[in-house]
Structure formats: structure tokens, C-alpha cells
N, C-alpha and C. Protein backbone atom coordinates (compact mmCIF):
# COMPACT_ATOMS: atom_id res chain seq x y z
N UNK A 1 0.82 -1.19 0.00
CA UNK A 1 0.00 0.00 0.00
C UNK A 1 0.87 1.26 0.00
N UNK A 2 1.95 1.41 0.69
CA UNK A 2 3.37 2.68 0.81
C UNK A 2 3.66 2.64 -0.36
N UNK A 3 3.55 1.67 -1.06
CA UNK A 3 4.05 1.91 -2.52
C UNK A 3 3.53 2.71 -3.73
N UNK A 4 2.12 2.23 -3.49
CA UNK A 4 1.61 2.90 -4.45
C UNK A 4 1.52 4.63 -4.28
N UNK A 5 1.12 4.23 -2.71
CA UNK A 5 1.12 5.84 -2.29
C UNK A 5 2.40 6.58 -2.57
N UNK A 6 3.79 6.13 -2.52
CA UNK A 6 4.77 6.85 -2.84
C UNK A 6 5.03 7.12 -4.28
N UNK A 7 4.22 6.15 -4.80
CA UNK A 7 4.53 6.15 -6.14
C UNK A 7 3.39 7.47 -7.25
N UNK A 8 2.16 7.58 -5.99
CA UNK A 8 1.56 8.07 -6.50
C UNK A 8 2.16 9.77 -6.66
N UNK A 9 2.74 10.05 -4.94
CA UNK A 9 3.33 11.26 -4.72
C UNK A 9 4.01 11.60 -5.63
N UNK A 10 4.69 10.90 -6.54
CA UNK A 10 5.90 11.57 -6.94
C UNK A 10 5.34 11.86 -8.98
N UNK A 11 4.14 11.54 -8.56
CA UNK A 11 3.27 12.04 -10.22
C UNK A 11 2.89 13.28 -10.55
N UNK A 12 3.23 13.95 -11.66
CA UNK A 12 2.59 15.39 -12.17
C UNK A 12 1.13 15.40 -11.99
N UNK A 13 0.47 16.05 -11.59
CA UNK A 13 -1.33 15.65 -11.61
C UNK A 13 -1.67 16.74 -12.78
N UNK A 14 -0.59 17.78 -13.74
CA UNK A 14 -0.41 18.18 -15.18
C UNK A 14 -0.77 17.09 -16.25
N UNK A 15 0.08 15.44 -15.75
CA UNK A 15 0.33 14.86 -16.68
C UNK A 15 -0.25 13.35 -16.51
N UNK A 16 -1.92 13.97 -16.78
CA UNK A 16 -2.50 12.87 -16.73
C UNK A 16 -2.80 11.84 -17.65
N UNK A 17 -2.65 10.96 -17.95
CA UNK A 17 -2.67 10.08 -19.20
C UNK A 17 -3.89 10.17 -19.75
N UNK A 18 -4.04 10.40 -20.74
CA UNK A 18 -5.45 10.51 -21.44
C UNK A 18 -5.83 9.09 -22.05
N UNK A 19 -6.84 8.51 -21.93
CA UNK A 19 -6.91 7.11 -23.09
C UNK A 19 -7.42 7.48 -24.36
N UNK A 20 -7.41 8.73 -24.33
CA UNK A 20 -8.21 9.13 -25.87
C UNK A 20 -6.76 9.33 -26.93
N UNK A 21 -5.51 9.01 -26.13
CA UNK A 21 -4.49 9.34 -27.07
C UNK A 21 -4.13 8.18 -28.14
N UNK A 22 -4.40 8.12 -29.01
CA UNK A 22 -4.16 6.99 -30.28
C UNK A 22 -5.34 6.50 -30.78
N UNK A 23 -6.06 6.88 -30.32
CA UNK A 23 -8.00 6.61 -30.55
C UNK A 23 -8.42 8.18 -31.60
N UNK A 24 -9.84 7.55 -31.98
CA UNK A 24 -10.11 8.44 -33.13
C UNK A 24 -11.08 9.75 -32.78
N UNK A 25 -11.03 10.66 -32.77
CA UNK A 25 -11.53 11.64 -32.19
C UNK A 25 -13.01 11.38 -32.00
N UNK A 26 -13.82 11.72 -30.77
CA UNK A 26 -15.18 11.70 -30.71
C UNK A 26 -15.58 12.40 -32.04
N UNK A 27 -17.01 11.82 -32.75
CA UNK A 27 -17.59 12.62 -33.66
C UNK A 27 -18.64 13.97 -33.01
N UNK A 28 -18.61 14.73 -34.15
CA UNK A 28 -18.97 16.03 -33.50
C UNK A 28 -19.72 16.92 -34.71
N UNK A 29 -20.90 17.22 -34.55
CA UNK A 29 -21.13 18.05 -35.40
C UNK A 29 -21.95 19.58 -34.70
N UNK A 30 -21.36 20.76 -34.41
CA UNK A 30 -21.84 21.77 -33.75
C UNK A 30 -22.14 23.08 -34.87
N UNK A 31 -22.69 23.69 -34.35
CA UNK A 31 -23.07 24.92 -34.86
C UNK A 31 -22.02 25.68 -34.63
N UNK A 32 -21.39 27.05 -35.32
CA UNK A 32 -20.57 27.60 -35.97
C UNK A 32 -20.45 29.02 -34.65
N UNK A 33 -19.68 29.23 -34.03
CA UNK A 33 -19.85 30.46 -32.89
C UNK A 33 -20.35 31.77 -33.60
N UNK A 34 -19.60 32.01 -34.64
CA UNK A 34 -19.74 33.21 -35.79
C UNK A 34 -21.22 32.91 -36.43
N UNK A 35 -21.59 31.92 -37.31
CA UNK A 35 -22.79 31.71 -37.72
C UNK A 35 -23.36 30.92 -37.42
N UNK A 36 -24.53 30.92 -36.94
CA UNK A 36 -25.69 29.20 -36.18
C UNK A 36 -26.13 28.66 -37.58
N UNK A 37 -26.02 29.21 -38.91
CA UNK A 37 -26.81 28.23 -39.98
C UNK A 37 -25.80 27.24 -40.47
N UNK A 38 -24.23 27.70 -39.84
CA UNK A 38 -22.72 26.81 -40.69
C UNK A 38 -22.89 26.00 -39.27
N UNK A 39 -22.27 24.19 -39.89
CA UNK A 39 -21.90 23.55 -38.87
C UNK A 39 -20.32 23.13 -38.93
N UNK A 40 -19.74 22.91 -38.00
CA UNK A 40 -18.10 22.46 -38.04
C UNK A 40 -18.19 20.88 -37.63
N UNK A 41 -17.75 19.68 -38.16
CA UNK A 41 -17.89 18.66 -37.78
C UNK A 41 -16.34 18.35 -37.81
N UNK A 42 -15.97 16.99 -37.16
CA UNK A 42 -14.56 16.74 -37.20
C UNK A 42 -14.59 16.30 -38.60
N UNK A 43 -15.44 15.17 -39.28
CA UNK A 43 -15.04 14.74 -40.75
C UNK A 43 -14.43 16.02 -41.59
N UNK A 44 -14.97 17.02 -41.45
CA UNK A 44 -14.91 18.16 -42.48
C UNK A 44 -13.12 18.52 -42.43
N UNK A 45 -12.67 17.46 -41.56
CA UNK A 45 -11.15 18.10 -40.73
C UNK A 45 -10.17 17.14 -41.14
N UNK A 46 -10.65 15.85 -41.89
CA UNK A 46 -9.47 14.80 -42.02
C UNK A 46 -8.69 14.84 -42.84
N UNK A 47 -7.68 14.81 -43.01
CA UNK A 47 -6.86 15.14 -44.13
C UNK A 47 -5.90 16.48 -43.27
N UNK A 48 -6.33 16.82 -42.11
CA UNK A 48 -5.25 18.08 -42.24
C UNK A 48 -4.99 18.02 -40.41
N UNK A 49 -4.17 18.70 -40.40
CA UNK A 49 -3.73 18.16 -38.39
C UNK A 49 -4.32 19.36 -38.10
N UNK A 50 -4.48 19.13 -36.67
CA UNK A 50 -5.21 20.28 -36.21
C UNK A 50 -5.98 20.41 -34.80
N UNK A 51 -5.67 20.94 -34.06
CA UNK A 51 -5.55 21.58 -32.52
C UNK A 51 -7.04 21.96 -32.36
N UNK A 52 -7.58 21.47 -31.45
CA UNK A 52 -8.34 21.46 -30.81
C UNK A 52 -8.64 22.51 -29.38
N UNK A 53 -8.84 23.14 -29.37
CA UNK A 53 -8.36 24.12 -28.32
C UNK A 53 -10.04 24.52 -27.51
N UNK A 54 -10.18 24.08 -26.66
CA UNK A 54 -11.58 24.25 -25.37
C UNK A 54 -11.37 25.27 -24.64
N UNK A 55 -11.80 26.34 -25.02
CA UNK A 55 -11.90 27.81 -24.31
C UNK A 55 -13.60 28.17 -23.80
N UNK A 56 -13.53 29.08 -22.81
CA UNK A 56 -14.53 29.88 -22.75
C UNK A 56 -14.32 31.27 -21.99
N UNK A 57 -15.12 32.61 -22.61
CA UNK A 57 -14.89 33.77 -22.20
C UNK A 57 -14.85 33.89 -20.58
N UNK A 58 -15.56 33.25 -19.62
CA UNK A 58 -15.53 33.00 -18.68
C UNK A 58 -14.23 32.67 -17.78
N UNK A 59 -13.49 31.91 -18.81
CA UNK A 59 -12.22 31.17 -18.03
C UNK A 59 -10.69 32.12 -18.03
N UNK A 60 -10.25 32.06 -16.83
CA UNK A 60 -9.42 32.77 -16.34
C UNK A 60 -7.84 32.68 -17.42
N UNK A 61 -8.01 30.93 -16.97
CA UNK A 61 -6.14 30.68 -17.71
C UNK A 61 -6.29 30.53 -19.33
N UNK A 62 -7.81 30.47 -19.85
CA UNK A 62 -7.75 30.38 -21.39
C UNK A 62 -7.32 31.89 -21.73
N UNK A 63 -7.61 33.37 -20.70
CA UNK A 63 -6.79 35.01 -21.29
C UNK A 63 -5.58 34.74 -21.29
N UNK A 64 -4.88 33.93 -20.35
CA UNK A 64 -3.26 33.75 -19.85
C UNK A 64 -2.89 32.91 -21.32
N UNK A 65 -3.36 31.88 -22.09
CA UNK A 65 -3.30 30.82 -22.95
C UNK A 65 -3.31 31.92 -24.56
N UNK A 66 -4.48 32.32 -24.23
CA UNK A 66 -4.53 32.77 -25.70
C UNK A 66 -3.62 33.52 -26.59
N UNK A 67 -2.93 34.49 -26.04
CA UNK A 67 -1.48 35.03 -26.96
C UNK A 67 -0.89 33.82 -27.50
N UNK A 68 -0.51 32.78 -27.05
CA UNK A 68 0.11 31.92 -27.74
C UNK A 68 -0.93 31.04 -28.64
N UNK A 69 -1.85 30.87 -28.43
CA UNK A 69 -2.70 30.35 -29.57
C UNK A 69 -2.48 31.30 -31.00
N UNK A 70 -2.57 32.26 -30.38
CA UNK A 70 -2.55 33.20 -31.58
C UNK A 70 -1.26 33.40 -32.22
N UNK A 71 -0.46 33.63 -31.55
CA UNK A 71 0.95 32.83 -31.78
C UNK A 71 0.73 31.89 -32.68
N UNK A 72 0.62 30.45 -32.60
CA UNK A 72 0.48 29.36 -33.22
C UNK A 72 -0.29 29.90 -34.94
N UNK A 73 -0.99 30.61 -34.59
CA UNK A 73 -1.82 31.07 -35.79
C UNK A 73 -0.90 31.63 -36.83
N UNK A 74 -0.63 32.50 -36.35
CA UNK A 74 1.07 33.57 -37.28
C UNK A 74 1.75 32.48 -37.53
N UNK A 75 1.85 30.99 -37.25
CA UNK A 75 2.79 30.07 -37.83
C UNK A 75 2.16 29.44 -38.99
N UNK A 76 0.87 29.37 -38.93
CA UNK A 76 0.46 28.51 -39.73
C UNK A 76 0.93 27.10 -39.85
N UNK A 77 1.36 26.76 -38.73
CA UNK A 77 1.74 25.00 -38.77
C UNK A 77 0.51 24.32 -38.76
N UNK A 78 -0.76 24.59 -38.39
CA UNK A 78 -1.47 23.33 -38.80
C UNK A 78 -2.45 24.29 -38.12
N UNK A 79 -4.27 23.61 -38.66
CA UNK A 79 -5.80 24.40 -38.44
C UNK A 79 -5.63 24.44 -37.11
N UNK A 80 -6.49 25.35 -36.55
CA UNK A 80 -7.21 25.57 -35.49
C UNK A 80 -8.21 25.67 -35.08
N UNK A 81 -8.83 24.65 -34.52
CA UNK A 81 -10.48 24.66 -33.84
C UNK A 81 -10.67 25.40 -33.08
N UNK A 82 -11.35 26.05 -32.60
CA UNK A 82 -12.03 26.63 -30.74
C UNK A 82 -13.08 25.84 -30.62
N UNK A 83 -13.23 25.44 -29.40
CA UNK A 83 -14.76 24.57 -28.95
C UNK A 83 -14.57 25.43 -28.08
N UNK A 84 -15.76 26.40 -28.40
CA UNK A 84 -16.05 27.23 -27.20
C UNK A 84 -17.42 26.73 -25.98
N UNK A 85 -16.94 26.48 -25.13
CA UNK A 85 -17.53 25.07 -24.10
C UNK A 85 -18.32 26.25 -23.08
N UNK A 86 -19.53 25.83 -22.76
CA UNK A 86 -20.32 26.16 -22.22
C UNK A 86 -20.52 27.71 -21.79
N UNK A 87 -20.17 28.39 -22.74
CA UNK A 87 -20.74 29.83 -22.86
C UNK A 87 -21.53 30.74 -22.87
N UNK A 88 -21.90 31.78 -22.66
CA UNK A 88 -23.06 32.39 -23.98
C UNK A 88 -22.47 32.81 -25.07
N UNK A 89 -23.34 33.11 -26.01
CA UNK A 89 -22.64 33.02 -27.44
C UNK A 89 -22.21 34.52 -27.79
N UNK A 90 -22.86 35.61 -26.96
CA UNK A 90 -22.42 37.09 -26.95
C UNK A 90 -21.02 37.45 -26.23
N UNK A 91 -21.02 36.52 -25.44
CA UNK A 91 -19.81 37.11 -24.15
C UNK A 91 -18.80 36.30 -25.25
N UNK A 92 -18.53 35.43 -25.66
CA UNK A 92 -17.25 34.54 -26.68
C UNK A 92 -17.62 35.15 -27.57
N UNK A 93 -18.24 35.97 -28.72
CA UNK A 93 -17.83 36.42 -29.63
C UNK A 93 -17.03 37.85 -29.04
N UNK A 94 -17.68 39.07 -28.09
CA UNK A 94 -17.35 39.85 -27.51
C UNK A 94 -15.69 39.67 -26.54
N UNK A 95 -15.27 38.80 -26.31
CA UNK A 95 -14.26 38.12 -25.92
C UNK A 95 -13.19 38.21 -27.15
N UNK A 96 -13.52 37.56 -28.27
CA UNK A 96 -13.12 37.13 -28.83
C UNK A 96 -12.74 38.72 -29.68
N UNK A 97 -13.43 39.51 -29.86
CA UNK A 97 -13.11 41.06 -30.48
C UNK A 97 -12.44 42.07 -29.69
N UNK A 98 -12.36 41.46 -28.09
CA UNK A 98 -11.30 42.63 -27.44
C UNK A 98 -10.24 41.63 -27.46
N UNK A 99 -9.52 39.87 -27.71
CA UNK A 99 -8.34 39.98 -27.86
C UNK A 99 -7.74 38.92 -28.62
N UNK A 100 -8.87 39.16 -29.80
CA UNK A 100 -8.54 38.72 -31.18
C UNK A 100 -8.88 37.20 -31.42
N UNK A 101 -9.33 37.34 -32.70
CA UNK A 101 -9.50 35.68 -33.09
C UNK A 101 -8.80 34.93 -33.69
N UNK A 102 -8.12 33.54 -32.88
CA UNK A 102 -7.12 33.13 -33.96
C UNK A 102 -7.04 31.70 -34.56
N UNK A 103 -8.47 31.45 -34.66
CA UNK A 103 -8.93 30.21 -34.39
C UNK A 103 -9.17 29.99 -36.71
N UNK A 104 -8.88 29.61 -37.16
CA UNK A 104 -9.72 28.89 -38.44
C UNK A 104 -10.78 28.79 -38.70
N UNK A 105 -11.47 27.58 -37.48
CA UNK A 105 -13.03 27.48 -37.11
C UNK A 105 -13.15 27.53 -35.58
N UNK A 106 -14.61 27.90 -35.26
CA UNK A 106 -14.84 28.03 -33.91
C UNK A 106 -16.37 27.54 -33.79
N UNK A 107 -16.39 25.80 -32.98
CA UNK A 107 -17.76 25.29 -33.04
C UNK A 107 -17.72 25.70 -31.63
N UNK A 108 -19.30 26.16 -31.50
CA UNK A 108 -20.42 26.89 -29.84
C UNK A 108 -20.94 24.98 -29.65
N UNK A 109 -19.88 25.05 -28.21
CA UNK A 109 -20.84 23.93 -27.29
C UNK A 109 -21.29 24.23 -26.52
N UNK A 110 -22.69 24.89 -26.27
CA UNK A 110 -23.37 25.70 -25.45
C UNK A 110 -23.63 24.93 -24.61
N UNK A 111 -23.94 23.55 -24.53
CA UNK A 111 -24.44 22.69 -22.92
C UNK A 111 -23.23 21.88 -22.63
N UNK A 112 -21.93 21.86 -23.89
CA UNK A 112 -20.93 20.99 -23.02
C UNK A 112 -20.27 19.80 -23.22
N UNK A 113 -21.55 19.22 -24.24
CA UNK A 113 -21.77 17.63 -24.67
C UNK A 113 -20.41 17.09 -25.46
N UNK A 114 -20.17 18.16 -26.33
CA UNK A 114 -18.94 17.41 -26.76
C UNK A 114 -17.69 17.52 -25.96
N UNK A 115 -17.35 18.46 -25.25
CA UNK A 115 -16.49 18.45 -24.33
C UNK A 115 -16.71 17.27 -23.38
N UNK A 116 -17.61 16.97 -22.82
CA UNK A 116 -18.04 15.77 -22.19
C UNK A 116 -17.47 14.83 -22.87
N UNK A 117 -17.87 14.15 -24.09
CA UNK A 117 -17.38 13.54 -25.06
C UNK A 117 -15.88 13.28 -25.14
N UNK A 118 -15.23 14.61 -25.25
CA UNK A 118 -13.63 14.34 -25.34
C UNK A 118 -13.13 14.36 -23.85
N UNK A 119 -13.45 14.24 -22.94
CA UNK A 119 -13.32 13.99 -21.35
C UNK A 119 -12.95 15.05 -21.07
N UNK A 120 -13.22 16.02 -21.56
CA UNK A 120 -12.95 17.36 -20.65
C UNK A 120 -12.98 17.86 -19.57
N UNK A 121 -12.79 18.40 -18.82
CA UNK A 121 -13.32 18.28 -17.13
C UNK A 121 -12.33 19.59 -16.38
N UNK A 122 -12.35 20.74 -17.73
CA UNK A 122 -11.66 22.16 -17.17
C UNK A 122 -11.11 22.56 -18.62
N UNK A 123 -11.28 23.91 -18.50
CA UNK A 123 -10.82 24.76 -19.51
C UNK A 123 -9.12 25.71 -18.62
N UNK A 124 -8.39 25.65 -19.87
CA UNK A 124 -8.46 25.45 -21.29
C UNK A 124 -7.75 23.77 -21.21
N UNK A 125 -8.34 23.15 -22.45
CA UNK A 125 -7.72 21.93 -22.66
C UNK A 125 -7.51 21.79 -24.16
N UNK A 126 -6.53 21.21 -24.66
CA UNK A 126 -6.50 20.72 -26.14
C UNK A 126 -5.89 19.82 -26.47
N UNK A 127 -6.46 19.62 -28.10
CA UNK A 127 -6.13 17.94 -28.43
C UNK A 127 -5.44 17.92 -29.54
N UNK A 128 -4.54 17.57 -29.89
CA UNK A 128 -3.78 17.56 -31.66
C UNK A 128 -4.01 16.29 -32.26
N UNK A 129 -4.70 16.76 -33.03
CA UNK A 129 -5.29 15.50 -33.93
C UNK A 129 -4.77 15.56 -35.68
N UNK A 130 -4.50 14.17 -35.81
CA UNK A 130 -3.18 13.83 -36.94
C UNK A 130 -4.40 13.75 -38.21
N UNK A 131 -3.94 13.62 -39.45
CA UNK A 131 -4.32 13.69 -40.51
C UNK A 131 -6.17 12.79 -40.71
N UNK A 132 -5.36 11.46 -39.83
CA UNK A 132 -6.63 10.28 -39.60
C UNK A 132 -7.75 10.77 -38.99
N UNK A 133 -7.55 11.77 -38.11
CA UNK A 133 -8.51 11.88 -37.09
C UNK A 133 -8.22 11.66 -36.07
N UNK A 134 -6.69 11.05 -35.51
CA UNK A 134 -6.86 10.38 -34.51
C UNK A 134 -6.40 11.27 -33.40
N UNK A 135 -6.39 11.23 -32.17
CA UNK A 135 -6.03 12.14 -31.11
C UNK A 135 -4.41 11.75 -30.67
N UNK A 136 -3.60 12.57 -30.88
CA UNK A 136 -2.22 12.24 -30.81
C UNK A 136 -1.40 12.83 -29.11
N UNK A 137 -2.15 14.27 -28.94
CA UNK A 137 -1.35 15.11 -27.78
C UNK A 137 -2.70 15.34 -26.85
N UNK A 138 -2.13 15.67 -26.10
CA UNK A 138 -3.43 16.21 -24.76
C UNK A 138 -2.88 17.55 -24.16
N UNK A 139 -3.00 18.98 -24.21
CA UNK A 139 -2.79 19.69 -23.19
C UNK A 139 -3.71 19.69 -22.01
N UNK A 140 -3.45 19.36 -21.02
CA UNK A 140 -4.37 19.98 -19.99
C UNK A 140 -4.33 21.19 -18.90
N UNK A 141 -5.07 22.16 -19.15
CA UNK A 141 -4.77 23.73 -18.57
C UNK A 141 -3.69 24.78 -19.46
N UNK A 142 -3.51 25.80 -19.48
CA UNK A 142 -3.01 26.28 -20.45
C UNK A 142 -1.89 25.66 -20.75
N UNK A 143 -1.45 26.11 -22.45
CA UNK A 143 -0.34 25.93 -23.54
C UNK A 143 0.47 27.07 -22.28
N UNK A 144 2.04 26.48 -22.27
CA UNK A 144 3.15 27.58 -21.92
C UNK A 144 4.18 27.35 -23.09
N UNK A 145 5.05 28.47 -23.35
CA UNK A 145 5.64 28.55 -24.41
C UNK A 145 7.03 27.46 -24.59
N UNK A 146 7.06 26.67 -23.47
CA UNK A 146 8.03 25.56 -23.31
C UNK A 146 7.16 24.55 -24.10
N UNK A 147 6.07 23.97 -23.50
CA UNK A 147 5.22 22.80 -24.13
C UNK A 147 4.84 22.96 -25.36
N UNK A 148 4.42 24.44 -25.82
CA UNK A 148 4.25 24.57 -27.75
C UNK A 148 6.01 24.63 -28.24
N UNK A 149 7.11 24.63 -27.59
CA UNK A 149 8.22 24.95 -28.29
C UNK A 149 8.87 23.58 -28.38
N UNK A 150 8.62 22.64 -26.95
CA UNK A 150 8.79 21.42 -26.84
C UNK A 150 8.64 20.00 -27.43
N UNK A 151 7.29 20.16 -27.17
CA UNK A 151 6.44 19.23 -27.42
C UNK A 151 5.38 19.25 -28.42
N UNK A 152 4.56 20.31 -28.54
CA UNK A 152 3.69 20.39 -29.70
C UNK A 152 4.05 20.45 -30.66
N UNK A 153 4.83 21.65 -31.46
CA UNK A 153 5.38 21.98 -32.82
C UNK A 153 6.32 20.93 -33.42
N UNK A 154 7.31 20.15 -32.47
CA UNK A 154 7.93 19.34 -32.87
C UNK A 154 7.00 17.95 -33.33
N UNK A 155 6.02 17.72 -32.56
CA UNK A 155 4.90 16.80 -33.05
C UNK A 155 3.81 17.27 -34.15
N UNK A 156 3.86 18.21 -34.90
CA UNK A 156 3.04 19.14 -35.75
C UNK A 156 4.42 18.94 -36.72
N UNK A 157 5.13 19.10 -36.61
CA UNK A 157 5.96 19.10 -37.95
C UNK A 157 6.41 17.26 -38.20
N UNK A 158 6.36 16.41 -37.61
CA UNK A 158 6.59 14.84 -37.61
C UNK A 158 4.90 14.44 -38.01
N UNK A 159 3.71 14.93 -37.77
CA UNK A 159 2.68 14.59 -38.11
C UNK A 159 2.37 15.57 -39.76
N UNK A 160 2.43 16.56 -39.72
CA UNK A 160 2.42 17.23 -41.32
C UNK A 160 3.18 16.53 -42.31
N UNK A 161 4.49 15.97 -41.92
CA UNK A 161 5.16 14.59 -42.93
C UNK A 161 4.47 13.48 -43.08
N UNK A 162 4.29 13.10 -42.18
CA UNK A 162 2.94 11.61 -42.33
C UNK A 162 2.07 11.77 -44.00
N UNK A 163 2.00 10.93 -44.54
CA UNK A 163 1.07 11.31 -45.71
C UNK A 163 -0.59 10.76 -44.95
């Protein structure tokens, strides 16, 4: 029993193992934050890598997160989703015009469901998903400029080679 417990102590609770990593992204088809008549689904996404990023105007560490999303954007290494997770749809667009949008597409999960879906359980979280669909990276709580310089981009440029 000391064992596990010591073993448990000495774990990142950052670096939680996701089982959604090598599995194929939940399917998803939401309405559009910008327009409710456009929908964003993941199919519409295969063929190209692309970050997943679970924000809401509400959330504290997604203001701390977002310069570097936007960051990521000025690179153009690969699309960008927003799942804007349980919002209203005035305060995330209004959000989104005092400090910029840097998203590609941005699907409104107004009750949550797909975040539920991808085990979400706190904003900000994101997922890098490879050409297949499949879920490759997990951030959980904000991107810092070590983990996109580290770990992400170097896995964004080894997944953009993949045919």
C-alpha cells in the first residue's frame, strides 16, 4: 500500500494520461460560434492536423493561454479549432473582439456535450489530432511557451510529414 502511495506522490497531476491518445476523435457536429446556420464537424477536418483548443470567455487561464494560440496562428503549422464550451454566445464572440481571433473554425458547445465527449473536465484543454482523425497530444490547462516549443510543434511538424 506505501508503494503505491509513494509512487503516486511523486506524479505530475499536469500529466494525466489521457486514453483518448491513439484513438479516433469523438464525432462532432456543432453549430458555428460566428454563424448558427454553418456547422463544423470533425469529418470536415481529415486530411489536415489540427488543434483542438476548449476555451470559454468565462475562463481565467484560457486570457493567460490565448497570446500563444494566436501565436500558433502567425505560424500557420497546422488548423485551429475553438470549442467554445459552455458559454453564452455574446460574451465569446465579444471576448473574442477585445483579444482577437485566432482560431480557423470556432464550433459553440453551449451545454458541453462534446467536451463531455472528449473527457474534458476544465478549460483550457486541447487535443492535436493527426491527418486520420486520430487524437495524438493532450494539453491539460493552459499551452506555456516551453510545451508549444517542446512538445507540440515538434509533433506538428513529424505529423504534417505523415502522408
Amino acid at each position: 500500500m506505501l508503494g503505491f502511495l509513494g509512487m503516486g506522490l511523486k506524479l505530475d497531476p499536469k500529466e494525466v494520461p489521457s486514453p483518448f491518445i491513439g484513438k479516433p476523435t469523438p464525432a462532432f457536429v456543432l453549430p458555428s460560434l460566428h454563424n448558427t446556420e454553418q456547422t463544423i464537424d470533425n469529418e470536415q477536418l481529415l486530411g489536415k492536423v489540427w488543434l483542438l483548443n476548449v476555451w470559454a470567455s468565462w475562463c481565467v487561464a484560457c486570457r493567460q493561454e490565448h497570446p500563444l494560440i494566436t501565436g500558433l496562428r502567425q505560424r500557420e503549422a497546422l488548423t485551429l479549432v475553438g470549442l467554445n464550451y459552455k458559454d453564452e454566445r455574446n460574451d465569446a464572440l465579444q471576448w473574442l473582439k477585445q483579444f482577437d481571433d485566432p482560431y480557423h473554425h470556432i464550433a459553440f458547445d453551449l451545454n458541453g456535450d462534446v467536451g463531455i465527449d472528449y473527457g474534458v473536465y476544465g478549460v483550457p484543454e486541447s487535443f492535436l489530432i493527426d491527418k486520420q482523425g486520430r487524437i495524438r497530444f493532450k494539453q491539460i490547462g493552459p499551452f506555456t511557451a516551453d510545451i508549444i516549443n517542446q512538445q507540440l510543434l515538434p509533433l506538428v511538424a513529424q505529423l504534417q510529414a505523415e502522408p
